[in-house]
PDB file of N, CA and C in Angstrom:
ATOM      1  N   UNK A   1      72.048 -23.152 -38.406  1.00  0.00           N
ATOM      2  CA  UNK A   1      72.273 -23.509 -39.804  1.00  0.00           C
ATOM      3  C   UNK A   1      71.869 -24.963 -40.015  1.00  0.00           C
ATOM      4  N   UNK A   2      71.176 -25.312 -41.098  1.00  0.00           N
ATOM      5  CA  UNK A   2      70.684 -26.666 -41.774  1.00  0.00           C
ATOM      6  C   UNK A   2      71.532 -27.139 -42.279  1.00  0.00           C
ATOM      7  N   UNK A   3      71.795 -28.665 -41.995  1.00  0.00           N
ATOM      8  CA  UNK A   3      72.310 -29.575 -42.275  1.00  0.00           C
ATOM      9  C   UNK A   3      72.274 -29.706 -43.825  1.00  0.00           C
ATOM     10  N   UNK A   4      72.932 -29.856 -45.371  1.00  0.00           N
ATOM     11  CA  UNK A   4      72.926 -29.896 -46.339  1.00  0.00           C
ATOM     12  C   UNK A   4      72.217 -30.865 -46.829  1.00  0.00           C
ATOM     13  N   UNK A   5      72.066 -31.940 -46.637  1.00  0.00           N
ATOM     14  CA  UNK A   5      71.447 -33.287 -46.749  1.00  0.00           C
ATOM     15  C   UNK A   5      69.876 -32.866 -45.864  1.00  0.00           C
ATOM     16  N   UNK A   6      69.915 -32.114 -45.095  1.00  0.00           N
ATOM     17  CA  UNK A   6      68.215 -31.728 -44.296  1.00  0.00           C
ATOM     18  C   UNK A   6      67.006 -31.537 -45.702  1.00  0.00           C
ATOM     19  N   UNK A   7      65.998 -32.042 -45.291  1.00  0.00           N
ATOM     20  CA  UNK A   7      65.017 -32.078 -45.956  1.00  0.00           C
ATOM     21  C   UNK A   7      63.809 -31.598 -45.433  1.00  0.00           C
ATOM     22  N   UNK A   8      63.388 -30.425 -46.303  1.00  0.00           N
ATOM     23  CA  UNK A   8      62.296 -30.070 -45.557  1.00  0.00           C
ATOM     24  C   UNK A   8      60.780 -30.858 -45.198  1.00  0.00           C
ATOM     25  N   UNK A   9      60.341 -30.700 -44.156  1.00  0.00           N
ATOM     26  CA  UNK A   9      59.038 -31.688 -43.688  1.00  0.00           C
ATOM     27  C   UNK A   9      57.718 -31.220 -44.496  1.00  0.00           C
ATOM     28  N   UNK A  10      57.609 -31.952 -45.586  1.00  0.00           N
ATOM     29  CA  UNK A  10      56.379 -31.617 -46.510  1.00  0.00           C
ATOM     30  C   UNK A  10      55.163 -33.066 -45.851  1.00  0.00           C
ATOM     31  N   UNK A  11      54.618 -32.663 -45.521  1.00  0.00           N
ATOM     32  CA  UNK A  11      53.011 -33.382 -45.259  1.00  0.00           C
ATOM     33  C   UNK A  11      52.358 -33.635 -46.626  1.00  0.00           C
ATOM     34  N   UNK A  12      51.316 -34.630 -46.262  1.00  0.00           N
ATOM     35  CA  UNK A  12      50.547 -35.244 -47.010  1.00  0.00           C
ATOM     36  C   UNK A  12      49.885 -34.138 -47.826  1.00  0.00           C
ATOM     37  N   UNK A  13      49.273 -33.690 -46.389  1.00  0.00           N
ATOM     38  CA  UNK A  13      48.821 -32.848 -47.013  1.00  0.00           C
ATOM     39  C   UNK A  13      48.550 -31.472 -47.540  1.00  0.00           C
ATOM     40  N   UNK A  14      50.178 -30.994 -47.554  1.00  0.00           N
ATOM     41  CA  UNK A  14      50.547 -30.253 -48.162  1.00  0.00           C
ATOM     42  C   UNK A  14      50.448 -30.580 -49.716  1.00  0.00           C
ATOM     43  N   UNK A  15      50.522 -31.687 -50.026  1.00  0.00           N
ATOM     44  CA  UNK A  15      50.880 -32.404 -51.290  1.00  0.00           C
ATOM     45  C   UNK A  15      49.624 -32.318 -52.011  1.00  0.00           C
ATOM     46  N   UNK A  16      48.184 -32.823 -51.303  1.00  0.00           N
ATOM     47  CA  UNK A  16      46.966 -33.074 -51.427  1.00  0.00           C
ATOM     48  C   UNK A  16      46.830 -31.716 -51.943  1.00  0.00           C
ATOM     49  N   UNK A  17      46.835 -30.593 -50.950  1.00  0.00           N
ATOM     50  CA  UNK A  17      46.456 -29.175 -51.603  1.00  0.00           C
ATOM     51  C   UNK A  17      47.013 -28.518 -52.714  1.00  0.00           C
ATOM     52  N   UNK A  18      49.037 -28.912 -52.789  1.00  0.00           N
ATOM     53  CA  UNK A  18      48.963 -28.659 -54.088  1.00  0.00           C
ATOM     54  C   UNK A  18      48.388 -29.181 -55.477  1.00  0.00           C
ATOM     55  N   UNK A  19      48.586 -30.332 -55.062  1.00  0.00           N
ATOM     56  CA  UNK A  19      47.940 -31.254 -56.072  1.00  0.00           C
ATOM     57  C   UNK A  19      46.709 -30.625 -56.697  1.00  0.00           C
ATOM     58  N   UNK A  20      45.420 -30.298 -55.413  1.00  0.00           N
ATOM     59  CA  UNK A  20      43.659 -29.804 -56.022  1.00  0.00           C
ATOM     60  C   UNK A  20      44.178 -28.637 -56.311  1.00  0.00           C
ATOM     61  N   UNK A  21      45.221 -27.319 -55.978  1.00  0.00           N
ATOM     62  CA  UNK A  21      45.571 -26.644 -56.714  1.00  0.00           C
ATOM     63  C   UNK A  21      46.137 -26.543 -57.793  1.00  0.00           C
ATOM     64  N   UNK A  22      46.904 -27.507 -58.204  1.00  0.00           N
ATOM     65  CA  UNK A  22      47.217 -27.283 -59.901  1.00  0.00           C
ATOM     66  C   UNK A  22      46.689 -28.157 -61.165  1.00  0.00           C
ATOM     67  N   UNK A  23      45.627 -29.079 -60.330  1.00  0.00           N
ATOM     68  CA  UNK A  23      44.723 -29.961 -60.986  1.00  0.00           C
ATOM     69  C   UNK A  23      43.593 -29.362 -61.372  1.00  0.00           C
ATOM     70  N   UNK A  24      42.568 -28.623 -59.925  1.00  0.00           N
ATOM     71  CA  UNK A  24      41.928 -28.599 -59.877  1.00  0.00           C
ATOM     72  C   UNK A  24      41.161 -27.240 -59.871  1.00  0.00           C
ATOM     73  N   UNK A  25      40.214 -26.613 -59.951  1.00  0.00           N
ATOM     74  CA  UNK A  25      40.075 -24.684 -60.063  1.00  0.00           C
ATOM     75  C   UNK A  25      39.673 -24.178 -58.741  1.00  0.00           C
ATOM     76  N   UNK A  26      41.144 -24.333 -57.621  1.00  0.00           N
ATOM     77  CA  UNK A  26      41.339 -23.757 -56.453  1.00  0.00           C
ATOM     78  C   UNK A  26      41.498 -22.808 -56.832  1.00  0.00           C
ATOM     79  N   UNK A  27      41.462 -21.410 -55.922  1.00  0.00           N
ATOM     80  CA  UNK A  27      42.132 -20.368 -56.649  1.00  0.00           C
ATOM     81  C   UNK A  27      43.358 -20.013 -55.745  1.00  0.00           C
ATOM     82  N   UNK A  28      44.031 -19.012 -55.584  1.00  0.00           N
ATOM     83  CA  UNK A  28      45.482 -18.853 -54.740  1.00  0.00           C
ATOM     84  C   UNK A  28      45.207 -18.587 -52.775  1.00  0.00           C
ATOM     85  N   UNK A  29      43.549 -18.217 -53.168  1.00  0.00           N
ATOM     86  CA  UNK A  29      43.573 -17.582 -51.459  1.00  0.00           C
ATOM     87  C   UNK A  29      42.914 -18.391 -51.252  1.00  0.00           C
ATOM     88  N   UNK A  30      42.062 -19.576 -51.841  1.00  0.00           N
ATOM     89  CA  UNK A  30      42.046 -20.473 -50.896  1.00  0.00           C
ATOM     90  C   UNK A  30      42.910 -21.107 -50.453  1.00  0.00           C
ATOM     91  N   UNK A  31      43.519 -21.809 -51.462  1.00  0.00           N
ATOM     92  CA  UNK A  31      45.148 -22.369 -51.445  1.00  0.00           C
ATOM     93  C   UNK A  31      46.170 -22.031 -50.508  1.00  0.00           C
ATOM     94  N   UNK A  32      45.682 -20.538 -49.837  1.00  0.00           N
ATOM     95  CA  UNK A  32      47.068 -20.375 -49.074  1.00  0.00           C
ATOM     96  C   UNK A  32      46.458 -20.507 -47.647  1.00  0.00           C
ATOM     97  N   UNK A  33      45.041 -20.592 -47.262  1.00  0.00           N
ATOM     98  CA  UNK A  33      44.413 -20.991 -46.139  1.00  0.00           C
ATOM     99  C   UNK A  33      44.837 -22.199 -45.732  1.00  0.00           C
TER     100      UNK A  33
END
């Protein structure tokens, strides 16, 4: 069990890809590569 205060480990560039995905005309299956 997770600690309440635990935070999940989001990367850069996880952030980067959502980002060109909701900015940019990724579509979902690239996005999930």
């Amino acid at each position: 069990m997770t600690k309440p205060d635990a935070k999940p480990a989001i990367t850069q560039a996880m952030i980067d890809a959502y980002d060109e995905y909701t900015h940019l005309t990724l579509d979902r299956r690239r996005f999930m590569e």
